[in-house]
PDB file of N, CA and C in Angstrom:
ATOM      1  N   UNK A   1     278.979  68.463  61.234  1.00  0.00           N
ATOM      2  CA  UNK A   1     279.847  69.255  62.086  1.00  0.00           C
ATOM      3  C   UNK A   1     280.837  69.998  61.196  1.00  0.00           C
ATOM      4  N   UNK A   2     280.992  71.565  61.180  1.00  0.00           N
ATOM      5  CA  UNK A   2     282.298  72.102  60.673  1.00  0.00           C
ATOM      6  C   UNK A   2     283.219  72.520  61.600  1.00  0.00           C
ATOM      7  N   UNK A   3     284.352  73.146  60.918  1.00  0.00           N
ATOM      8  CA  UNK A   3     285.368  72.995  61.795  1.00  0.00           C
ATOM      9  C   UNK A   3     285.589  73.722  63.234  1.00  0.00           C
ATOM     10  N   UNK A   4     284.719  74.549  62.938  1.00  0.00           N
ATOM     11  CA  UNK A   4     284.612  75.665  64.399  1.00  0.00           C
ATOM     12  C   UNK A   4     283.908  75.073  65.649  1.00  0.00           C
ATOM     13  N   UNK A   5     282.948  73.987  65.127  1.00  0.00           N
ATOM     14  CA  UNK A   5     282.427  73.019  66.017  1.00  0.00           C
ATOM     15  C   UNK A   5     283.213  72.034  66.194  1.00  0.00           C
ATOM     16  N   UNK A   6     283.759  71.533  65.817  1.00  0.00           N
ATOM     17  CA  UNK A   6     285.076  70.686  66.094  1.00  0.00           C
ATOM     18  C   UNK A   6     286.030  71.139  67.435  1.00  0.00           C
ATOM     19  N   UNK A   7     286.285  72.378  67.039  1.00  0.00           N
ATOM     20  CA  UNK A   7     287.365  73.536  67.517  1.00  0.00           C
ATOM     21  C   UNK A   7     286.612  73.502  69.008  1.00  0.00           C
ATOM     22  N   UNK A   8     285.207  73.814  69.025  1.00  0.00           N
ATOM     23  CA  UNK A   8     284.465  74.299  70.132  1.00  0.00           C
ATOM     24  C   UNK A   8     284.755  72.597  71.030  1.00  0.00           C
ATOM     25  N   UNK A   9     284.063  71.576  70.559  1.00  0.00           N
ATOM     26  CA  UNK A   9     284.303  70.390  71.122  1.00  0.00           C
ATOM     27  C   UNK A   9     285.549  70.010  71.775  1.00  0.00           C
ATOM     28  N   UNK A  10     286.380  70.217  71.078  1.00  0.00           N
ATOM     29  CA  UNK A  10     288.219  70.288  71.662  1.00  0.00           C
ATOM     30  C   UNK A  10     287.988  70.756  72.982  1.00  0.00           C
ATOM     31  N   UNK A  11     288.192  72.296  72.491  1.00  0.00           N
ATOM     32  CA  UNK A  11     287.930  73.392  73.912  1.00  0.00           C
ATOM     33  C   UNK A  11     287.157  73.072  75.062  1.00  0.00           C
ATOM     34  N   UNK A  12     286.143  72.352  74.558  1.00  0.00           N
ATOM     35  CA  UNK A  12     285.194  71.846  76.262  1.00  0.00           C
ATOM     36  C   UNK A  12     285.675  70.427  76.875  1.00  0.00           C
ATOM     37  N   UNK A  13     286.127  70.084  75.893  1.00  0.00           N
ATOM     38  CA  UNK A  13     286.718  68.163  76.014  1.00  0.00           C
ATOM     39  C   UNK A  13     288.167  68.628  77.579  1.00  0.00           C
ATOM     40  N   UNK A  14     289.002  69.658  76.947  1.00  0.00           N
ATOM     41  CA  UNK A  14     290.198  69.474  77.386  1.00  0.00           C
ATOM     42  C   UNK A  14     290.274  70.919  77.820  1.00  0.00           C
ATOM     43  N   UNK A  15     289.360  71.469  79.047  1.00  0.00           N
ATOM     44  CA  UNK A  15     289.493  72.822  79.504  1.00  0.00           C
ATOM     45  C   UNK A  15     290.638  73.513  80.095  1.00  0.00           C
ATOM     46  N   UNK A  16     291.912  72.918  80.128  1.00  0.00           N
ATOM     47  CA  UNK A  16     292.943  73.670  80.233  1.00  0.00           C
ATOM     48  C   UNK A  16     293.980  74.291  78.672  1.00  0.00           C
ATOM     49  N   UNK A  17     292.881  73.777  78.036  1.00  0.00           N
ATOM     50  CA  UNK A  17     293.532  74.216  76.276  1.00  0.00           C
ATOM     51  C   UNK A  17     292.841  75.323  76.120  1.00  0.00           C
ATOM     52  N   UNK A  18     293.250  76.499  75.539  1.00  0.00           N
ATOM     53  CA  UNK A  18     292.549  77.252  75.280  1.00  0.00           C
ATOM     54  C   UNK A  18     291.931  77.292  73.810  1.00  0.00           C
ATOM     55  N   UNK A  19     290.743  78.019  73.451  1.00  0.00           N
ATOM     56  CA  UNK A  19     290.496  77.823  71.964  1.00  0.00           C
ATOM     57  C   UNK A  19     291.290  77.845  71.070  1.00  0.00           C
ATOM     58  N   UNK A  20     291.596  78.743  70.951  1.00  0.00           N
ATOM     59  CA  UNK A  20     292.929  79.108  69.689  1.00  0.00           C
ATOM     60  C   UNK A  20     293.517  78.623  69.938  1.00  0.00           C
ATOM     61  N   UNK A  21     294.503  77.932  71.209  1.00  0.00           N
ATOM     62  CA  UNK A  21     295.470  76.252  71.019  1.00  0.00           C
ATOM     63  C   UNK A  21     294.615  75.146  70.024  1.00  0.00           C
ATOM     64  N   UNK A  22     293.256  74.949  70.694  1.00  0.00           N
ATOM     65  CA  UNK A  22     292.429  73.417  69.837  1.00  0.00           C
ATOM     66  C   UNK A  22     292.292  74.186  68.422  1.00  0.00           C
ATOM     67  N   UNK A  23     292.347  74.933  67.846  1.00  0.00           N
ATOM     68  CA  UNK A  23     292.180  75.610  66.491  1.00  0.00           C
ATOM     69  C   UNK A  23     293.282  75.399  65.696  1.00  0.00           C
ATOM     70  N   UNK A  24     294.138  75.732  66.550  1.00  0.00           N
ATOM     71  CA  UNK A  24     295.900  75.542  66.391  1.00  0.00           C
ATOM     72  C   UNK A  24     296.221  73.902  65.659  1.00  0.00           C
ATOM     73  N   UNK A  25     295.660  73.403  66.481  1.00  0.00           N
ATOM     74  CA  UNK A  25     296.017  71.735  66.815  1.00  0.00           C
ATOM     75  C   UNK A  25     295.162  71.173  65.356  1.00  0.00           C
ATOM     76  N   UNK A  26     293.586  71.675  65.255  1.00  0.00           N
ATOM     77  CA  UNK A  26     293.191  71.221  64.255  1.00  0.00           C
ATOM     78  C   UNK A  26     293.926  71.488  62.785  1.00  0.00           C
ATOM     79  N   UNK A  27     294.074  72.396  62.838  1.00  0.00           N
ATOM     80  CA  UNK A  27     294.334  73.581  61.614  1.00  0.00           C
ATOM     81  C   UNK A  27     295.980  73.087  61.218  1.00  0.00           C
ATOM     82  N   UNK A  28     296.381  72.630  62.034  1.00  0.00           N
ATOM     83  CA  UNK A  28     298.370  71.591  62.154  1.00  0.00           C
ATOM     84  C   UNK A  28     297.542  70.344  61.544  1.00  0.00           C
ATOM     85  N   UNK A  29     296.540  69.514  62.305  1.00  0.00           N
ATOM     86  CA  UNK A  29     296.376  68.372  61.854  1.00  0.00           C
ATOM     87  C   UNK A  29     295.779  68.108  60.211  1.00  0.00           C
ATOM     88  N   UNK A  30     294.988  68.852  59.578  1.00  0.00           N
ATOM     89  CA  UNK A  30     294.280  69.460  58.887  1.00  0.00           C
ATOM     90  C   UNK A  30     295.519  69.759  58.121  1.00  0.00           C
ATOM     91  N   UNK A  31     296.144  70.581  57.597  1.00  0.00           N
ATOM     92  CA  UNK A  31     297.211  71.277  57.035  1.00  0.00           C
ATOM     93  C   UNK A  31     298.579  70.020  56.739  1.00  0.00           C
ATOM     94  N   UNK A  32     298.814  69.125  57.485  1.00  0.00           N
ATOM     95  CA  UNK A  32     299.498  67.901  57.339  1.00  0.00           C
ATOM     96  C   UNK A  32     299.151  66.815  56.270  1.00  0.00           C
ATOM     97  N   UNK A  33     297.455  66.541  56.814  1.00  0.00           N
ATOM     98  CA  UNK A  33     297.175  65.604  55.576  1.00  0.00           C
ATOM     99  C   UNK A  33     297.166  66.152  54.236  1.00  0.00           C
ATOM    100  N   UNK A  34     296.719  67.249  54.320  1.00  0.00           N
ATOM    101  CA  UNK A  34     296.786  68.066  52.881  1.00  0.00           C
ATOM    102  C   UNK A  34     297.944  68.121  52.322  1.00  0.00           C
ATOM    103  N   UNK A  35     298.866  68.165  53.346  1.00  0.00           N
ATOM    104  CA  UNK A  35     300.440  68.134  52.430  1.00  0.00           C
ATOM    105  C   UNK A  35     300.495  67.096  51.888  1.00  0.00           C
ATOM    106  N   UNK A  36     300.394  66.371  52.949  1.00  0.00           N
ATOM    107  CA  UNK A  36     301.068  64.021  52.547  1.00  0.00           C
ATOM    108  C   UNK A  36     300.023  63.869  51.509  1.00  0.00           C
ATOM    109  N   UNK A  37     298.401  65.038  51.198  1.00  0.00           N
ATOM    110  CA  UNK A  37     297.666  63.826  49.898  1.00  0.00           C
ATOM    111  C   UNK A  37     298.372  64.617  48.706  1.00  0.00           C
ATOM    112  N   UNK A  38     299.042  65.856  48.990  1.00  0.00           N
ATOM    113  CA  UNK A  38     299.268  66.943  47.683  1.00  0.00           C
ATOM    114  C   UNK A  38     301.083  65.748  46.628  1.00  0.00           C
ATOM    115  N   UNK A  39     301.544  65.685  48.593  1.00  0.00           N
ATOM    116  CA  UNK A  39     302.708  64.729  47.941  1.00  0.00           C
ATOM    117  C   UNK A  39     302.593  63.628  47.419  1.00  0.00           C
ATOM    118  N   UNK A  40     301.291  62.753  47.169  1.00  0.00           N
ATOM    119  CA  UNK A  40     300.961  61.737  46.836  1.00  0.00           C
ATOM    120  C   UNK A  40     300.812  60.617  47.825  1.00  0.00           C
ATOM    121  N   UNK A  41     300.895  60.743  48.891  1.00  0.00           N
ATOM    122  CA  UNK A  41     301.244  59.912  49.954  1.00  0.00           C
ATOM    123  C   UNK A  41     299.446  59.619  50.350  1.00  0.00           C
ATOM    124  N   UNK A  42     299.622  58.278  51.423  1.00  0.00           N
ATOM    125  CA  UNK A  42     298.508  58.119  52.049  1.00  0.00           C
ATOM    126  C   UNK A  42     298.666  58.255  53.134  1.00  0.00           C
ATOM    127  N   UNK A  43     297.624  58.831  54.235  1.00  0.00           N
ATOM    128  CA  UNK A  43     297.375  58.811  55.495  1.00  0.00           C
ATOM    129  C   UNK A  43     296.334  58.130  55.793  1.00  0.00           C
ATOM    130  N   UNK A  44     296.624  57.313  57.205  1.00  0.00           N
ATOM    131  CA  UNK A  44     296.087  56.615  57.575  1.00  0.00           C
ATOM    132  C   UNK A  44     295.951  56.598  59.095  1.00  0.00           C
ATOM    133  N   UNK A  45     294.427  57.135  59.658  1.00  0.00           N
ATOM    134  CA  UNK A  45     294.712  57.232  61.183  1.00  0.00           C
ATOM    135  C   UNK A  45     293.961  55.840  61.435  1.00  0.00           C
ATOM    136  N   UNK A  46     294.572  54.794  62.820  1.00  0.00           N
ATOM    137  CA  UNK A  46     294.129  53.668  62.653  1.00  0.00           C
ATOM    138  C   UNK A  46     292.777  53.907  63.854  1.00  0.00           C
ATOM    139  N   UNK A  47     291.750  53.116  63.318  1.00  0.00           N
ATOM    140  CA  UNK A  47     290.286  53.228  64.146  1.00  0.00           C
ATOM    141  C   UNK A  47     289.637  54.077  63.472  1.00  0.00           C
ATOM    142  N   UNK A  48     290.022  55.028  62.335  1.00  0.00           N
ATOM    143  CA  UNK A  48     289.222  56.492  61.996  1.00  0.00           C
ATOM    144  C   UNK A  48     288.730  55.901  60.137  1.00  0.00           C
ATOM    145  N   UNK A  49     290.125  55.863  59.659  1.00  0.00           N
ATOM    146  CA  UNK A  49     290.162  56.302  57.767  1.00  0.00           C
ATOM    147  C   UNK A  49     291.388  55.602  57.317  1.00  0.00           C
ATOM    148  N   UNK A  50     291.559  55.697  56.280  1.00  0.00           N
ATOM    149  CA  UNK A  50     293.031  56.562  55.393  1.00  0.00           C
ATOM    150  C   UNK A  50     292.310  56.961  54.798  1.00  0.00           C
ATOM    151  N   UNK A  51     293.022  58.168  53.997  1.00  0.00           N
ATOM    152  CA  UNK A  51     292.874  59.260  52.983  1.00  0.00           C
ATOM    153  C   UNK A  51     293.550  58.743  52.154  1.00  0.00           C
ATOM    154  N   UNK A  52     293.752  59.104  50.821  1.00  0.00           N
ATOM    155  CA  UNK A  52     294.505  58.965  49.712  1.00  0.00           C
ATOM    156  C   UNK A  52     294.268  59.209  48.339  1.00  0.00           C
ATOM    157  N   UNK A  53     294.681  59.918  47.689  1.00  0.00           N
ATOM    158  CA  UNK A  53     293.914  60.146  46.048  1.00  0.00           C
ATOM    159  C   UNK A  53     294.203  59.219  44.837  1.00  0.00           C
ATOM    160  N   UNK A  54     293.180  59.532  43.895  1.00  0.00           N
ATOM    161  CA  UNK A  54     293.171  58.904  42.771  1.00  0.00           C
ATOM    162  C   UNK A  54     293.360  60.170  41.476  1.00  0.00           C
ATOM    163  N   UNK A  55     294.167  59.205  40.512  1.00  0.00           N
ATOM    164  CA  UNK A  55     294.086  60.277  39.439  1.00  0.00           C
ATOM    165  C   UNK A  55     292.555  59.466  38.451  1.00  0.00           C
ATOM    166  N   UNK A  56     292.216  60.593  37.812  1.00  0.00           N
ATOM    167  CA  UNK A  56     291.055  60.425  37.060  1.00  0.00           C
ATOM    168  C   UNK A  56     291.284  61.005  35.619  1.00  0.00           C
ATOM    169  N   UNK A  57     290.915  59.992  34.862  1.00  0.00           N
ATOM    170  CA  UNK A  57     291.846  60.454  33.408  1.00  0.00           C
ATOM    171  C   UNK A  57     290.693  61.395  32.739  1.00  0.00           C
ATOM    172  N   UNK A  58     291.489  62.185  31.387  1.00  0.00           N
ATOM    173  CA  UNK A  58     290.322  62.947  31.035  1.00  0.00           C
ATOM    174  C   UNK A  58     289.804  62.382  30.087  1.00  0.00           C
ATOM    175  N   UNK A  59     288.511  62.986  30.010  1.00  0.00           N
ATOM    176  CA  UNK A  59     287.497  61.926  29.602  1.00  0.00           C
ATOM    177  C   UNK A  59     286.212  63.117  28.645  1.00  0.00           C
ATOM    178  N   UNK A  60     285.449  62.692  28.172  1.00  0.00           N
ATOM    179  CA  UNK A  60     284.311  63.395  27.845  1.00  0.00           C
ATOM    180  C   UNK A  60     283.167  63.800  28.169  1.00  0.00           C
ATOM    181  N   UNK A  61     283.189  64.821  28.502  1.00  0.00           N
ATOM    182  CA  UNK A  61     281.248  64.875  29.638  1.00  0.00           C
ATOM    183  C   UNK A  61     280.653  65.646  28.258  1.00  0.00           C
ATOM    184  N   UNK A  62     279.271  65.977  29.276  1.00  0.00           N
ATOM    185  CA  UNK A  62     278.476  66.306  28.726  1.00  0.00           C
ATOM    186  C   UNK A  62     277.765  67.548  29.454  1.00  0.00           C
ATOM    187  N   UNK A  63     276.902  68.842  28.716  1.00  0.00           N
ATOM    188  CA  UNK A  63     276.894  69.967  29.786  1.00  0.00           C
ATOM    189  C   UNK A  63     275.209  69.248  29.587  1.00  0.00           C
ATOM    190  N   UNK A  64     275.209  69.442  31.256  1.00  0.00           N
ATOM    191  CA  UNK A  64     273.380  69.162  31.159  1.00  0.00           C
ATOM    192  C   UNK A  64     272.170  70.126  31.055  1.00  0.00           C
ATOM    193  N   UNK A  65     272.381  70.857  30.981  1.00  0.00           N
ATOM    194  CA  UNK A  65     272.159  72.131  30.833  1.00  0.00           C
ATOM    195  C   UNK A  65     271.420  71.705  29.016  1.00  0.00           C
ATOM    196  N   UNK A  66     272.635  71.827  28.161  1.00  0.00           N
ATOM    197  CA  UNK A  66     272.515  71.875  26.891  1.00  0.00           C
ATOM    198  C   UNK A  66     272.812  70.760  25.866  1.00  0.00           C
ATOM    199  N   UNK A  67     273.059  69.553  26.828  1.00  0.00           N
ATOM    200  CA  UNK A  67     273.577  68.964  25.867  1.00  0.00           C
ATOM    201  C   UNK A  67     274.878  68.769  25.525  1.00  0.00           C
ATOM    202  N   UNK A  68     275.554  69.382  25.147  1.00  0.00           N
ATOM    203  CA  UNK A  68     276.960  70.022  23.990  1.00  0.00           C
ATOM    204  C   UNK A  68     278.243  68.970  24.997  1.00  0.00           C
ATOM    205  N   UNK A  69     278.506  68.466  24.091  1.00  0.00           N
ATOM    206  CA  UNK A  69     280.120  67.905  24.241  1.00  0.00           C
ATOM    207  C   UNK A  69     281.131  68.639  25.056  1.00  0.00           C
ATOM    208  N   UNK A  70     281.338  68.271  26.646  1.00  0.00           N
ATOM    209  CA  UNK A  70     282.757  69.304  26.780  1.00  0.00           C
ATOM    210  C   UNK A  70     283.687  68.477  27.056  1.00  0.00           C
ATOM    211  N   UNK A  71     285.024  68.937  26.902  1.00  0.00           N
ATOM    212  CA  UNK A  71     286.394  67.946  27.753  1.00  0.00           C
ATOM    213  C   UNK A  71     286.535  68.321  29.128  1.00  0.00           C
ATOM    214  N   UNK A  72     286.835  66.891  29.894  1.00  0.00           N
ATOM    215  CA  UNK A  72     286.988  67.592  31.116  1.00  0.00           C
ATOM    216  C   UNK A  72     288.726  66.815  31.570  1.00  0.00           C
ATOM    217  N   UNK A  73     288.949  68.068  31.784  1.00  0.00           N
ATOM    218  CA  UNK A  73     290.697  67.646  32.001  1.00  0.00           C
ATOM    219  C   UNK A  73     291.107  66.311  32.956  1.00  0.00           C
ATOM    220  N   UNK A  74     292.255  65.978  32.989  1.00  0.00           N
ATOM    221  CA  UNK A  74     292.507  64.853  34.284  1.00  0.00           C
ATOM    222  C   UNK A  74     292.233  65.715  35.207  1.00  0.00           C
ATOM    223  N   UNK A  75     292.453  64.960  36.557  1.00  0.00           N
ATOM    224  CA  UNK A  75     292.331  65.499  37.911  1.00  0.00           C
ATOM    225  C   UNK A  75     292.974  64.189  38.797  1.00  0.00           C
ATOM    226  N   UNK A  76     293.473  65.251  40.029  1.00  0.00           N
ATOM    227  CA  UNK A  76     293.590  64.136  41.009  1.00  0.00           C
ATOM    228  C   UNK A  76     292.361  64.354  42.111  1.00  0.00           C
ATOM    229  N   UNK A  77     291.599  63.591  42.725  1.00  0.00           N
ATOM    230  CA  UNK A  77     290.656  64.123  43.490  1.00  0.00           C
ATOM    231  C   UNK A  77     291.313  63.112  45.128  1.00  0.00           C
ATOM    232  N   UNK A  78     290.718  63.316  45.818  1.00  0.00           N
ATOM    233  CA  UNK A  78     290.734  63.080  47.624  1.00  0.00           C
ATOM    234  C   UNK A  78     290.043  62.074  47.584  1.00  0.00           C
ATOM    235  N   UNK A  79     290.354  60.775  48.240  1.00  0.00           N
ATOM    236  CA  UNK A  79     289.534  59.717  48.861  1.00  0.00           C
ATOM    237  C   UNK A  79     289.542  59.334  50.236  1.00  0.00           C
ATOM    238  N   UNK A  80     288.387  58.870  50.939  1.00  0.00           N
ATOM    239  CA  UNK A  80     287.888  58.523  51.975  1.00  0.00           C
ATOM    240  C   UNK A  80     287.934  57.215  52.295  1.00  0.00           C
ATOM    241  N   UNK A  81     288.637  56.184  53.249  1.00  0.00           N
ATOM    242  CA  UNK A  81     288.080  55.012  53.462  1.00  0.00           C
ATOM    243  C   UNK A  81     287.588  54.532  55.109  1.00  0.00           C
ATOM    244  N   UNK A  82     286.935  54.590  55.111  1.00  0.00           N
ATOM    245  CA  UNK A  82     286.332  54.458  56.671  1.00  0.00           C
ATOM    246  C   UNK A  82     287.393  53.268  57.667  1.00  0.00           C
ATOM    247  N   UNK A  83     287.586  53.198  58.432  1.00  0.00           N
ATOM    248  CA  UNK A  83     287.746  52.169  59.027  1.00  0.00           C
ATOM    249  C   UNK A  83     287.365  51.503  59.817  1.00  0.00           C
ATOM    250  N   UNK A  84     287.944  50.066  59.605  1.00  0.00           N
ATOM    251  CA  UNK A  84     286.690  49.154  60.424  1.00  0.00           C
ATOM    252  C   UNK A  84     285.957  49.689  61.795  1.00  0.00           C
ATOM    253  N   UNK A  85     286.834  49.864  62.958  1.00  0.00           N
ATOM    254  CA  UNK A  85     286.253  50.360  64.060  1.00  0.00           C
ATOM    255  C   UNK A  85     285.412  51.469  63.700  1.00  0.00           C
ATOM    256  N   UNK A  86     285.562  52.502  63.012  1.00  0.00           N
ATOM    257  CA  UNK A  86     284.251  53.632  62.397  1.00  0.00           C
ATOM    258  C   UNK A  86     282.927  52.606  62.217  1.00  0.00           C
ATOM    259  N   UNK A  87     283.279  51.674  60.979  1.00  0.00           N
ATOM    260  CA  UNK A  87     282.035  51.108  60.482  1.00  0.00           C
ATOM    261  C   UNK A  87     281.360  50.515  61.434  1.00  0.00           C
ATOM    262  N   UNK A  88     281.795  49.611  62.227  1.00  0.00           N
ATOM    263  CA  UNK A  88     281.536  49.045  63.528  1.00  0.00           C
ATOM    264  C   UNK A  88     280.914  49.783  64.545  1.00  0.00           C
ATOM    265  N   UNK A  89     281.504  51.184  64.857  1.00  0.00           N
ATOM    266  CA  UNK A  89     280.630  52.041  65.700  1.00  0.00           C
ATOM    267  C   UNK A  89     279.194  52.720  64.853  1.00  0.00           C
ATOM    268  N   UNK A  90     279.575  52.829  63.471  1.00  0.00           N
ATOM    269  CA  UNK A  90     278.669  53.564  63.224  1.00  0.00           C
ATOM    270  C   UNK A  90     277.421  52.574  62.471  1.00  0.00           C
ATOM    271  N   UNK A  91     277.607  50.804  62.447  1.00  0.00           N
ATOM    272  CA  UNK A  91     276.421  50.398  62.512  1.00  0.00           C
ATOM    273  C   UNK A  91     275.733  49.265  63.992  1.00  0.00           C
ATOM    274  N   UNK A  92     276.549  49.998  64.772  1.00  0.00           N
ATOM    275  CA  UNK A  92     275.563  49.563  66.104  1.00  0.00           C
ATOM    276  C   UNK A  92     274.017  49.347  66.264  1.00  0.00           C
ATOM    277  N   UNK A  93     273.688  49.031  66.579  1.00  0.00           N
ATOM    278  CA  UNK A  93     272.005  48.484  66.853  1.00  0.00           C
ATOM    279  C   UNK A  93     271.712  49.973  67.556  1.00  0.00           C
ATOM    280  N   UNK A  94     272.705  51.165  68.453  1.00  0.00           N
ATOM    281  CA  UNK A  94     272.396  51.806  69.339  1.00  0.00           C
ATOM    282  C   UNK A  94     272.887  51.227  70.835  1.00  0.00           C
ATOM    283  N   UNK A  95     273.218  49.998  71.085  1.00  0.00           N
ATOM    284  CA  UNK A  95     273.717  49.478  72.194  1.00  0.00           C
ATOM    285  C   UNK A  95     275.118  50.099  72.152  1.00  0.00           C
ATOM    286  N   UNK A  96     275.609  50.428  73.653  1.00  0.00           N
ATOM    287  CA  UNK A  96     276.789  51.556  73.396  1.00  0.00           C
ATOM    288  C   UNK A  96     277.449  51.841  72.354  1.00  0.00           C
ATOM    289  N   UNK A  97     276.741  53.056  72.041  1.00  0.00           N
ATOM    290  CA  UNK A  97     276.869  53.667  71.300  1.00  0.00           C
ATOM    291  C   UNK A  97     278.089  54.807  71.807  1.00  0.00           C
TER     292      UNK A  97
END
């Protein structure tokens, strides 16, 4: 699913919202976590995830391509952690589902 399907789902879920309100709403919700992971912070919606990043030190790769030695700088990257009720729904047998 991307976000315009998201957007569309909103809009039919809650037909007195109009699209561009549920776009609104995503694009606020969306735009928030990005702040709290940029500030270092974790978010955590309960039943869904938390989000939260890791720094990754720099280190030495390799180009696969050719071989050849490159550096690859630190980074902070985005993490995912499911939460239980997710995992729980999403390994059901199929019984309400």
């Amino acid at each position: 699913m991307i976000k315009s399907e998201l957007v569309q789902k909103i809009a039919e879920h809650y037909p007195d919202l109009y699209q561009r309100d549920a776009e609104n709403v995503v694009n606020a919700i969306l735009d928030e976590i990005i702040a709290a992971l940029s500030r270092g912070d974790r978010v955590e919606i309960r039943g869904f995830g938390a989000f939260s990043v890791k720094k990754r030190d720099a280190r030495m790769g390799r180009n696969p391509r050719t071989g050849e030695k490159v550096s690859v700088s630190e980074k902070v990257v985005p993490v995912f952690k499911a939460g239980k009720e997710m995992r729980i729904r999403l390994n059901m047998d199929g019984a309400d589902a």
